[in-house]
N, C-alpha and C. Protein backbone atom coordinates (compact mmCIF):
# COMPACT_ATOMS: atom_id res chain seq x y z
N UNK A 1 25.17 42.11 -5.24
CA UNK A 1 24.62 42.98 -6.24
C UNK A 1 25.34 44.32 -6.17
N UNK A 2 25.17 44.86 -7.60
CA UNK A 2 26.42 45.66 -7.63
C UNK A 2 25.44 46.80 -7.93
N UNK A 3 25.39 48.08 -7.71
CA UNK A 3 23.88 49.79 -8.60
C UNK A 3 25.30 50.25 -8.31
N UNK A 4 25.11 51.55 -9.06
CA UNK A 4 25.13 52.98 -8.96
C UNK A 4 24.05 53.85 -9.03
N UNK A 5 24.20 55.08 -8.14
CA UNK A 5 23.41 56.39 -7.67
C UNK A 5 24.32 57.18 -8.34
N UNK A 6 23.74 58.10 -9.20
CA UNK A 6 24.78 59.35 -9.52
C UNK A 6 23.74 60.60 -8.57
N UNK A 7 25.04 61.76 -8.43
CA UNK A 7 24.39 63.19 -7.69
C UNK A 7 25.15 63.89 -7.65
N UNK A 8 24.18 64.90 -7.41
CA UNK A 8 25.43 66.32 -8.03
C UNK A 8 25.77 67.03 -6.33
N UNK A 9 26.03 66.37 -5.45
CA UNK A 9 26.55 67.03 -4.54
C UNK A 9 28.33 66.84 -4.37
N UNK A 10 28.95 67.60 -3.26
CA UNK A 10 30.50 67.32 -3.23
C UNK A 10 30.07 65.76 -2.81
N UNK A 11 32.13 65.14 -3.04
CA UNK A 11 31.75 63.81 -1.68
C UNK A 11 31.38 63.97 -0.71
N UNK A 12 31.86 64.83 -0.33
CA UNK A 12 32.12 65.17 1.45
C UNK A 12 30.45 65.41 1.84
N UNK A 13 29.39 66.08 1.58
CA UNK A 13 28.36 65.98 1.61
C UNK A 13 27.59 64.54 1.57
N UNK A 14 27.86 64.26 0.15
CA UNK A 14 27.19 62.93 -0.43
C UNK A 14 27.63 61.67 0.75
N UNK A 15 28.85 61.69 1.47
CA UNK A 15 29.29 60.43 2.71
C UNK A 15 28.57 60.99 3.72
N UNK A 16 27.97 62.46 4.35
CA UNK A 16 27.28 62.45 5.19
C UNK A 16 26.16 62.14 5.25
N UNK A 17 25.36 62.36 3.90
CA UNK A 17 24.03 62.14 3.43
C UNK A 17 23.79 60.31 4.16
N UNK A 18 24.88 59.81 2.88
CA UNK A 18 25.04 58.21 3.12
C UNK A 18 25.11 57.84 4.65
N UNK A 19 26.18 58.17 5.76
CA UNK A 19 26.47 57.58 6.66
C UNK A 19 24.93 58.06 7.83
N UNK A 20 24.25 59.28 7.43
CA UNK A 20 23.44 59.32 7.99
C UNK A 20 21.82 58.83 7.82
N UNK A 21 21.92 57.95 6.29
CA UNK A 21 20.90 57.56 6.02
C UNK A 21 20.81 56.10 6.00
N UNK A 22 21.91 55.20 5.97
CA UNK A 22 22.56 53.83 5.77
C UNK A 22 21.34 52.79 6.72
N UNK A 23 21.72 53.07 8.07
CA UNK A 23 20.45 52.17 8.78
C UNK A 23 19.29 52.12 8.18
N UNK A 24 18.31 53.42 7.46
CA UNK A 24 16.99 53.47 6.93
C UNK A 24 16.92 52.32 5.97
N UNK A 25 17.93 52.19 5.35
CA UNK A 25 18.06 51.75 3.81
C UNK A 25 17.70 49.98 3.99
N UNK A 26 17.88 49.20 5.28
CA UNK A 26 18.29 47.81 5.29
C UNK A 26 17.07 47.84 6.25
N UNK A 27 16.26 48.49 7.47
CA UNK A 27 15.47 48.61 7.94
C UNK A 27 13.96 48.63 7.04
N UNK A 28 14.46 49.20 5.78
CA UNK A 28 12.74 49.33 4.77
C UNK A 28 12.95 48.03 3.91
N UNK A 29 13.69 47.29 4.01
CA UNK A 29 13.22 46.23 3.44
C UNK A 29 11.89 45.51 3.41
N UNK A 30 11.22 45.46 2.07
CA UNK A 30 9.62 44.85 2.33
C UNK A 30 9.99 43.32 2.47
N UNK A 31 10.40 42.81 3.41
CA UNK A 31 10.12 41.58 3.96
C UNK A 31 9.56 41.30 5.11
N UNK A 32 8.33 40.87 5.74
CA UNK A 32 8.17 40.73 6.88
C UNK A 32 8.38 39.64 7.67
N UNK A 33 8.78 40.27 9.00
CA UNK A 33 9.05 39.81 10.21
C UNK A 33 10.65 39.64 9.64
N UNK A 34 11.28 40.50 9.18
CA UNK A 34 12.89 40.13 9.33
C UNK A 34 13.46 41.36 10.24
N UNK A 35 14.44 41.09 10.96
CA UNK A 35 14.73 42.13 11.43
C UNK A 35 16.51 42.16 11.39
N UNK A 36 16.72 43.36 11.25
CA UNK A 36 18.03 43.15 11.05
C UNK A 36 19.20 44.24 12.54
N UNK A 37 20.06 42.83 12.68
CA UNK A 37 20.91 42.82 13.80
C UNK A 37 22.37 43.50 14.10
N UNK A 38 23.22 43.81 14.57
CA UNK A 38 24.86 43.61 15.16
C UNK A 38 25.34 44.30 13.88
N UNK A 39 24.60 45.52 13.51
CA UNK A 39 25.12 46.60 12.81
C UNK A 39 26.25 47.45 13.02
N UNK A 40 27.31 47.03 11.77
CA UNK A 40 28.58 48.41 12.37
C UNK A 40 28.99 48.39 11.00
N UNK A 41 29.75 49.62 11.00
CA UNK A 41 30.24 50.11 9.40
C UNK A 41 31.43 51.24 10.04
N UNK A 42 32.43 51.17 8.77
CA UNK A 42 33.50 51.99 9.25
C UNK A 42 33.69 52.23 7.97
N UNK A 43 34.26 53.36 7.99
CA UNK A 43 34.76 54.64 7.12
C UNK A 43 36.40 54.84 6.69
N UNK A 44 36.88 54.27 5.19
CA UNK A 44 38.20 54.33 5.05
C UNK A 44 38.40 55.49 4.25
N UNK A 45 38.32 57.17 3.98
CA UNK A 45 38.30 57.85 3.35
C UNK A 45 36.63 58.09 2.59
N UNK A 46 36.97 57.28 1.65
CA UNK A 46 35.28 57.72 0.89
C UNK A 46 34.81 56.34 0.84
N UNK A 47 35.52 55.21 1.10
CA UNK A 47 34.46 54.09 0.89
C UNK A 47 34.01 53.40 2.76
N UNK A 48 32.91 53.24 2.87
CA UNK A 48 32.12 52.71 3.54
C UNK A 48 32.21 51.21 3.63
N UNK A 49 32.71 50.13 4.69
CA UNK A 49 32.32 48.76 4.76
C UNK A 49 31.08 48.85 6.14
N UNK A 50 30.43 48.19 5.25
CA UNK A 50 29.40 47.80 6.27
C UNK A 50 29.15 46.58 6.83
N UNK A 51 28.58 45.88 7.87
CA UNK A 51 28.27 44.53 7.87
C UNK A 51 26.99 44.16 8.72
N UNK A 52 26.13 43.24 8.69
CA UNK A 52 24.79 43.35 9.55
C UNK A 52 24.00 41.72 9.53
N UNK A 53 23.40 41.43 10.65
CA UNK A 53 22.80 40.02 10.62
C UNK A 53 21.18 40.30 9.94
N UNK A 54 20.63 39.89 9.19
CA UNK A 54 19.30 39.65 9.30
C UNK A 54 18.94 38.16 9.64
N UNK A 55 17.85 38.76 10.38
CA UNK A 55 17.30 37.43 11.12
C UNK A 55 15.42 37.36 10.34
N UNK A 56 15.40 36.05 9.88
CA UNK A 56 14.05 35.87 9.74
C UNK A 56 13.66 34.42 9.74
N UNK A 57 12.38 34.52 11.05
CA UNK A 57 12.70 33.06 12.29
C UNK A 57 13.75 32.76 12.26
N UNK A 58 13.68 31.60 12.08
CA UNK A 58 15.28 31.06 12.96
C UNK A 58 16.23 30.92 12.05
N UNK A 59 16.03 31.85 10.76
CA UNK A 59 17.00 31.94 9.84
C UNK A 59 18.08 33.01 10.12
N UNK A 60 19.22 33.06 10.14
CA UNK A 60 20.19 34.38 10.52
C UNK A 60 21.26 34.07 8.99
N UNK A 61 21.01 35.54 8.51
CA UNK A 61 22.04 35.44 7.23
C UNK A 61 22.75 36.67 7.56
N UNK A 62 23.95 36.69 7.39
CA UNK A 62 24.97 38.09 6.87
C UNK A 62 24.96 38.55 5.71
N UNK A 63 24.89 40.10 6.16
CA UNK A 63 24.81 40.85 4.94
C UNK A 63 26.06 41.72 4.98
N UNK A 64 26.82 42.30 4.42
CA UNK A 64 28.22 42.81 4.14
C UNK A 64 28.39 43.47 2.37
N UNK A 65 29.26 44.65 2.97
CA UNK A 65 29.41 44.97 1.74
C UNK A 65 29.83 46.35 1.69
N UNK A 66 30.06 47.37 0.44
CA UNK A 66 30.90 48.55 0.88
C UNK A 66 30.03 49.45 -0.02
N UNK A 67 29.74 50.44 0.06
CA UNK A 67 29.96 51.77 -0.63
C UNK A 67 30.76 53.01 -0.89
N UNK A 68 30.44 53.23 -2.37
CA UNK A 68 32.44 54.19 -2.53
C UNK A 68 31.33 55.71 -2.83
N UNK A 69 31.77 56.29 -2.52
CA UNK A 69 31.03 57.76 -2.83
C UNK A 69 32.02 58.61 -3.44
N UNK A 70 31.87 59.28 -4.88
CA UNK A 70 32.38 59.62 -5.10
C UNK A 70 32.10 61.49 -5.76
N UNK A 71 32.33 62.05 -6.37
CA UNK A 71 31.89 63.79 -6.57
C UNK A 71 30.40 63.25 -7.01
N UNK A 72 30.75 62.10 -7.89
CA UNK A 72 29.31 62.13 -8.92
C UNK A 72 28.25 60.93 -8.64
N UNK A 73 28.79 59.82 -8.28
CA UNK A 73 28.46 58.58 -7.91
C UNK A 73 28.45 58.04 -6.24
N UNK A 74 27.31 57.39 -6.14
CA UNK A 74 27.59 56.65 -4.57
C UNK A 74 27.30 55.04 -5.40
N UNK A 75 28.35 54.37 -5.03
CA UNK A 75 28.09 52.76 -5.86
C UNK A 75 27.88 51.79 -4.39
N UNK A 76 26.86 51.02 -4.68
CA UNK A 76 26.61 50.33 -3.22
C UNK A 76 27.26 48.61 -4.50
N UNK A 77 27.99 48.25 -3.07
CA UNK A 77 28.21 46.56 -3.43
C UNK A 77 27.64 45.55 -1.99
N UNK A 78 26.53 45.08 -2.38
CA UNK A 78 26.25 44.60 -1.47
C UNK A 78 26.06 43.00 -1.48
N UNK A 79 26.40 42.08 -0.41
CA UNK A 79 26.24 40.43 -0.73
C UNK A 79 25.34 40.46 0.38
N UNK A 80 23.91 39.99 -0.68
CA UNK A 80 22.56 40.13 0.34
C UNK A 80 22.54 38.73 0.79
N UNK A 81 23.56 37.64 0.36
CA UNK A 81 23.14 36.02 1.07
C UNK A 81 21.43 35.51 0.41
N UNK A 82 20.88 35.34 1.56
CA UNK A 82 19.47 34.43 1.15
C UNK A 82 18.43 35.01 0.83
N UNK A 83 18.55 36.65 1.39
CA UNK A 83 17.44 37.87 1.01
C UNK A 83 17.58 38.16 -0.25
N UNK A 84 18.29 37.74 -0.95
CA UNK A 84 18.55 38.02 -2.47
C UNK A 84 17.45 37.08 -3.29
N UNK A 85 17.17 35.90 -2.52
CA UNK A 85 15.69 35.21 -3.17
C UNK A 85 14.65 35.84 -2.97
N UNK A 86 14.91 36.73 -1.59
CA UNK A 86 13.49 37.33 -1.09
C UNK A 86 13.12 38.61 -1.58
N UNK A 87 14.15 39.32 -2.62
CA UNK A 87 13.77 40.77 -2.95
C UNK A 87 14.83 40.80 -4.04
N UNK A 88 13.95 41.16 -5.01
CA UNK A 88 14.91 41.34 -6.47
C UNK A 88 16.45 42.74 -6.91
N UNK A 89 17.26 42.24 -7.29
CA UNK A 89 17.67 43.69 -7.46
C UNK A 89 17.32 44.54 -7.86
N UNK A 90 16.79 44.53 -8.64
CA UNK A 90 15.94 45.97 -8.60
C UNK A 90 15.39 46.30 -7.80
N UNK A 91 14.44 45.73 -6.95
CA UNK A 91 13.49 46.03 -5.94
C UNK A 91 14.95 46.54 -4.83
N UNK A 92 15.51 46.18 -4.65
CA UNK A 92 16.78 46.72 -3.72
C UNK A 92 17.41 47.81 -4.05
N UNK A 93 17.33 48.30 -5.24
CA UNK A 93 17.96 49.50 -6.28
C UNK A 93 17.17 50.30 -5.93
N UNK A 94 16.00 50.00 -5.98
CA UNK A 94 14.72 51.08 -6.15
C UNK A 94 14.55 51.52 -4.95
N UNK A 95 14.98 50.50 -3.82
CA UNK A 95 14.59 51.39 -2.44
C UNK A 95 16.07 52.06 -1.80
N UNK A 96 16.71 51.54 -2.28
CA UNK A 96 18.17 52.72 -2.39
C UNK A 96 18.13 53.88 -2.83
N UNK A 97 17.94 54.17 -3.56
CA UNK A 97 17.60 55.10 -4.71
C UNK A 97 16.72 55.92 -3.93
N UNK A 98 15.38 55.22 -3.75
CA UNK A 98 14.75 56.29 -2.65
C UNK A 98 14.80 56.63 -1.54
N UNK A 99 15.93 56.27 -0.63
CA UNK A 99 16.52 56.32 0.51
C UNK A 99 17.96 57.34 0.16
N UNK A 100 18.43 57.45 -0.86
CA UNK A 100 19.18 58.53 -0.80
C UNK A 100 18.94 59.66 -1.03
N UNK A 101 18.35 59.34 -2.30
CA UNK A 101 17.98 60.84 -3.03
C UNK A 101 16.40 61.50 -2.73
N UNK A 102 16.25 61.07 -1.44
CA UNK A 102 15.25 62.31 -0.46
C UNK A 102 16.05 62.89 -0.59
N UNK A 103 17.37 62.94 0.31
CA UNK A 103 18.64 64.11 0.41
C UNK A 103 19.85 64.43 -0.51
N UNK A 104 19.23 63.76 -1.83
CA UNK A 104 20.30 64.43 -2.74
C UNK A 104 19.85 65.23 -3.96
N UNK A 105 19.03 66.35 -3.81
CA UNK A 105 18.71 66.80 -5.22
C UNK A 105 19.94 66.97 -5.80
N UNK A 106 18.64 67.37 -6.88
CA UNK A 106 20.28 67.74 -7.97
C UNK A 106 20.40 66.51 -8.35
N UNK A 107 20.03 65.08 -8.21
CA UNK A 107 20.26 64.04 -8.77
C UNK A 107 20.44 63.74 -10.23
N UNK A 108 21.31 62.80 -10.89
CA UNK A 108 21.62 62.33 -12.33
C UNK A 108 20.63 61.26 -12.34
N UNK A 109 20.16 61.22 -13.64
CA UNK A 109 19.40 59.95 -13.60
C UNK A 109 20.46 58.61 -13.73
């Protein structure tokens, strides 16, 4: 699944916002009892690859995917695997959305 976030901060702000809010974002997932694993993400200029296990029972899916941050936009691309039955895109938009823009006033709709 593919959103955009628009905001009126620089990049350089808007990638700290992101890199310091990124864990919250996959942690509030309303699914219970999933927990998610073997988290790492690296930084090529302004875009973000991320990658992470969720585990729910003895199900383990990978999740992977990048975000580009840009003056105006943070665009998340994410391949949610089997959690994508379990939570709609939107419902994934919507808690993005409110996981960034606590820290981005000034937001575009």
């Amino acid at each position: 699944m593919r959103f955009t976030i628009g905001h009126r901060k620089t990049s350089q702000v808007a990638i700290q916002i992101v890199d310091a809010t990124f864990d919250d974002l996959f942690k509030g997932l309303p699914i219970a009892l999933l927990q998610i694993t073997n988290q790492h993400r690296s930084w090529n200029g302004s875009v973000m690859t991320f990658g992470m296990t969720a585990t729910l029972a003895f199900l383990q899916n990978p999740i992977r995917g990048t975000v580009e941050v840009t003056d105006r936009e943070i665009t998340i691309d994410a391949d949610l695997g089997m959690i994508e039955k379990l939570i709609s895109k939107e419902k994934f938009r919507t808690l993005a959305e409110g996981t960034f823009r606590r820290l981005l006033p000034g937001k575009i709709p």
